[in-house]
C-alpha atoms as a PDB file:
ATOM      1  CA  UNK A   1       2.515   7.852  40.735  1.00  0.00           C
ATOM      2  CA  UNK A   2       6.030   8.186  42.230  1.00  0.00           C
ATOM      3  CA  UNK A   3       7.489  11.358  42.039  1.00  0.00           C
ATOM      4  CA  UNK A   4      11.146  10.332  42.133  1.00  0.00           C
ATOM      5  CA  UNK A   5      12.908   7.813  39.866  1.00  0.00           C
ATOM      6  CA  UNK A   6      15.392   5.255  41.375  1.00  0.00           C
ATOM      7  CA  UNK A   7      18.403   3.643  40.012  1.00  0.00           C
ATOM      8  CA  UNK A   8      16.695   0.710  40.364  1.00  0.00           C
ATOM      9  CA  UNK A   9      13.588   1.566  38.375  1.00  0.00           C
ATOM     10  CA  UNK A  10      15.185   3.531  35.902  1.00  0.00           C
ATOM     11  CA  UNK A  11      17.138   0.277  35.327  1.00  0.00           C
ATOM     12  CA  UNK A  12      14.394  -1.773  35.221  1.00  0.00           C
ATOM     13  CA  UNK A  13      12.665   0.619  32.741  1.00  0.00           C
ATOM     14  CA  UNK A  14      15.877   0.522  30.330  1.00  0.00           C
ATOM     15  CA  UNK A  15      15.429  -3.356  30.454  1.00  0.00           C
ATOM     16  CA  UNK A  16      12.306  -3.442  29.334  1.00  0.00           C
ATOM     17  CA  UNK A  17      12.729  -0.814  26.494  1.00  0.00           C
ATOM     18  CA  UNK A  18      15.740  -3.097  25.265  1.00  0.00           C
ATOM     19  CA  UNK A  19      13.682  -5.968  25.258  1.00  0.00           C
ATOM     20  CA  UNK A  20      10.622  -4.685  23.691  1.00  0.00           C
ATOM     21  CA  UNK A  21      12.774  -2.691  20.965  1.00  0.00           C
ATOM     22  CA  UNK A  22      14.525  -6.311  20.739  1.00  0.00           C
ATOM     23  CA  UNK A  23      10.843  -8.045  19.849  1.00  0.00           C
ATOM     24  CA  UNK A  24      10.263  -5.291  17.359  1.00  0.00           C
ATOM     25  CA  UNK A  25      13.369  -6.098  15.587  1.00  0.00           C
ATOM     26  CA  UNK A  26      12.923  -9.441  15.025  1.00  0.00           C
ATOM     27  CA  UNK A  27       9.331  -8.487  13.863  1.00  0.00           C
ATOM     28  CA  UNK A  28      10.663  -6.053  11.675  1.00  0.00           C
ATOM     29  CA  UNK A  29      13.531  -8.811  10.645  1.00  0.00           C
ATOM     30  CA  UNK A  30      10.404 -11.474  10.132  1.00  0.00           C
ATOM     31  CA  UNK A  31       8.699  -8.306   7.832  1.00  0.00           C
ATOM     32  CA  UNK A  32      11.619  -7.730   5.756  1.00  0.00           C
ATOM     33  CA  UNK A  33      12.186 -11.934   5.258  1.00  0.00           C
ATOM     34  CA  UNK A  34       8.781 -11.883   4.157  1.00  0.00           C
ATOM     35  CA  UNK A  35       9.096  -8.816   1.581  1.00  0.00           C
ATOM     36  CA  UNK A  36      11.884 -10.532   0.416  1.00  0.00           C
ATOM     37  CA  UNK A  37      10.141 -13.760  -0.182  1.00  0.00           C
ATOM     38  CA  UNK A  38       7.247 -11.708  -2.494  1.00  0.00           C
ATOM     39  CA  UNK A  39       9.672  -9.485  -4.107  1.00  0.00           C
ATOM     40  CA  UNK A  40      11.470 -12.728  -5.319  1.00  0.00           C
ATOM     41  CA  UNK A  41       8.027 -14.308  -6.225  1.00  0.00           C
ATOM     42  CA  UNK A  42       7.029 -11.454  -8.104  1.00  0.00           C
ATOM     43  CA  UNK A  43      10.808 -11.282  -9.812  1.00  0.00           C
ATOM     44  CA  UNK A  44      10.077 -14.920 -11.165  1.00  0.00           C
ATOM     45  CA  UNK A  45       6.604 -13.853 -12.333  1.00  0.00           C
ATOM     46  CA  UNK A  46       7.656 -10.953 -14.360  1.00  0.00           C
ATOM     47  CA  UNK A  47      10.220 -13.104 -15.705  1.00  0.00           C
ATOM     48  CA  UNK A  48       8.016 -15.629 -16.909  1.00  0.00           C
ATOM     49  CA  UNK A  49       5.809 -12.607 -18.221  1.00  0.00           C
ATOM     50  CA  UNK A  50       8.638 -11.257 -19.846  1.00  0.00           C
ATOM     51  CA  UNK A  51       8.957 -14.628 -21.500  1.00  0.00           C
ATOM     52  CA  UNK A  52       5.573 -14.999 -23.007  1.00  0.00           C
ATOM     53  CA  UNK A  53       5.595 -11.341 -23.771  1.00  0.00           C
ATOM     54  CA  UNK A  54       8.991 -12.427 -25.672  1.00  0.00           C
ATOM     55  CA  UNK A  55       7.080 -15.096 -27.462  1.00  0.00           C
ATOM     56  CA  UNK A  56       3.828 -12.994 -28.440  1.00  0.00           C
ATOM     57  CA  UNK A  57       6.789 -10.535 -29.763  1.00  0.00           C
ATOM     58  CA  UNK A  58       7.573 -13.540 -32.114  1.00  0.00           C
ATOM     59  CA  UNK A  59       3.799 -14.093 -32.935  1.00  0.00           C
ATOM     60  CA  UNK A  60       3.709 -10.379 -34.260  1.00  0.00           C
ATOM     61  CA  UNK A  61       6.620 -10.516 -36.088  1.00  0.00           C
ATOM     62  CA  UNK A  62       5.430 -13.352 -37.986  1.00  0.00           C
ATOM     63  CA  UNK A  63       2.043 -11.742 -38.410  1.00  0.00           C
ATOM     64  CA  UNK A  64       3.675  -8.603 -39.877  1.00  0.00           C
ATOM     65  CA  UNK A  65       5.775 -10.707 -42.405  1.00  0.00           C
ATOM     66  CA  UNK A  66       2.806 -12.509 -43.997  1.00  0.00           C
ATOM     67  CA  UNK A  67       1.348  -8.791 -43.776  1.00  0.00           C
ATOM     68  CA  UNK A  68       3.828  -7.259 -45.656  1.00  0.00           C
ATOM     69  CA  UNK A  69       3.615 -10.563 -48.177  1.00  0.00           C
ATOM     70  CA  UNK A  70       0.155 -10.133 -48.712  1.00  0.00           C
ATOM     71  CA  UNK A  71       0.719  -6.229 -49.455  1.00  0.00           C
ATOM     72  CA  UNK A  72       3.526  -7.489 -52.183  1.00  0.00           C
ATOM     73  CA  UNK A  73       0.887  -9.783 -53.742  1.00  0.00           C
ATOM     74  CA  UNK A  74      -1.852  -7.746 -53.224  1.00  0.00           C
ATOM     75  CA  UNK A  75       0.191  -4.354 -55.176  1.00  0.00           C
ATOM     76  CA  UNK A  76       0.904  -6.835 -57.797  1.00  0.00           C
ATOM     77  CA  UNK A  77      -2.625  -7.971 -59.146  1.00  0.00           C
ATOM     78  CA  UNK A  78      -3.431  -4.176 -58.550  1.00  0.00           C
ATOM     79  CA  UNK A  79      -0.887  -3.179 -61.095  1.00  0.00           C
ATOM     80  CA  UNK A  80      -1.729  -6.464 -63.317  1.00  0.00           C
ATOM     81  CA  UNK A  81      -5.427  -5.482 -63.125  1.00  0.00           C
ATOM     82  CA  UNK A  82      -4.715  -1.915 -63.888  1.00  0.00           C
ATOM     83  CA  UNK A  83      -2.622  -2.903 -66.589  1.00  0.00           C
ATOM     84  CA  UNK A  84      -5.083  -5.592 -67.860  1.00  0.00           C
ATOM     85  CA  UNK A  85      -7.828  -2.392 -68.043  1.00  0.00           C
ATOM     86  CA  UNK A  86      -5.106  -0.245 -69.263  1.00  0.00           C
ATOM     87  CA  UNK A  87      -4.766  -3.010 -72.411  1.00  0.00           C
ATOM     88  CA  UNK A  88      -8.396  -3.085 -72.675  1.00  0.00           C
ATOM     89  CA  UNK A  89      -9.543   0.726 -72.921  1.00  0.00           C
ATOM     90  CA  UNK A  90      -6.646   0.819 -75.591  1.00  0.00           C
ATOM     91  CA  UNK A  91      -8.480  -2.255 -77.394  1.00  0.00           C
ATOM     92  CA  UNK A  92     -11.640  -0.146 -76.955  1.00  0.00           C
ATOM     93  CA  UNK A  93     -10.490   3.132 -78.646  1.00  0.00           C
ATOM     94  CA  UNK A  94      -8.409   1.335 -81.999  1.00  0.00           C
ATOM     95  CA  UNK A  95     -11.548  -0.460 -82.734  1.00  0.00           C
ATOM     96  CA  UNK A  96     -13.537   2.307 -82.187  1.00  0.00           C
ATOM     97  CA  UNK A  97     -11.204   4.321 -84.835  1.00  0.00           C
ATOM     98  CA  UNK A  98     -10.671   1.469 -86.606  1.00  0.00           C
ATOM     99  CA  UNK A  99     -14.216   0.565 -87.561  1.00  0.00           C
END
């Protein structure tokens, strides 16, 4: 190993840091084209996702209207029914007193 640096080496050195930092740029610049290839596949993807998830939204709204239908209908014959029994046990007790 030399134990003095040149001009002319030191030169030589500085040209071939420049051109490797030059081939690590356009690496880097290949990298980020490539990142910014997935991040737009990945954009589209969550966008149809979002889309679906938009559409199963729908689907649950729909569900919880005939839910809340069926709770209408379902309060309704209770309160018939109780009121049918109601009618009944009243039946029950004037013939009973009645008799």
């Amino acid at each position: 190993m030399r134990e003095a640096w040149t001009d002319e080496r030191l030169d030589d050195l500085t040209e071939r840091m420049d051109q490797g930092f030059a081939q690590l740029d356009a690496r880097i610049d290949k990298v980020d084209a490539r990142i910014d290839r997935f991040e737009d596949q990945v954009d589209k993807r969550f966008d149809r996702v979002d889309k679906r998830f938009e559409k199963v939204d729908d689907r649950f709204e729909q569900v919880i209207d005939r839910f809340e239908r069926l709770e209408v209908r379902i309060t309704s014959r209770f309160e018939w029914l109780w009121r049918l029994m109601l009618a009944g046990y009243v039946a029950v007790v004037l013939s009973l007193l009645f008799d």
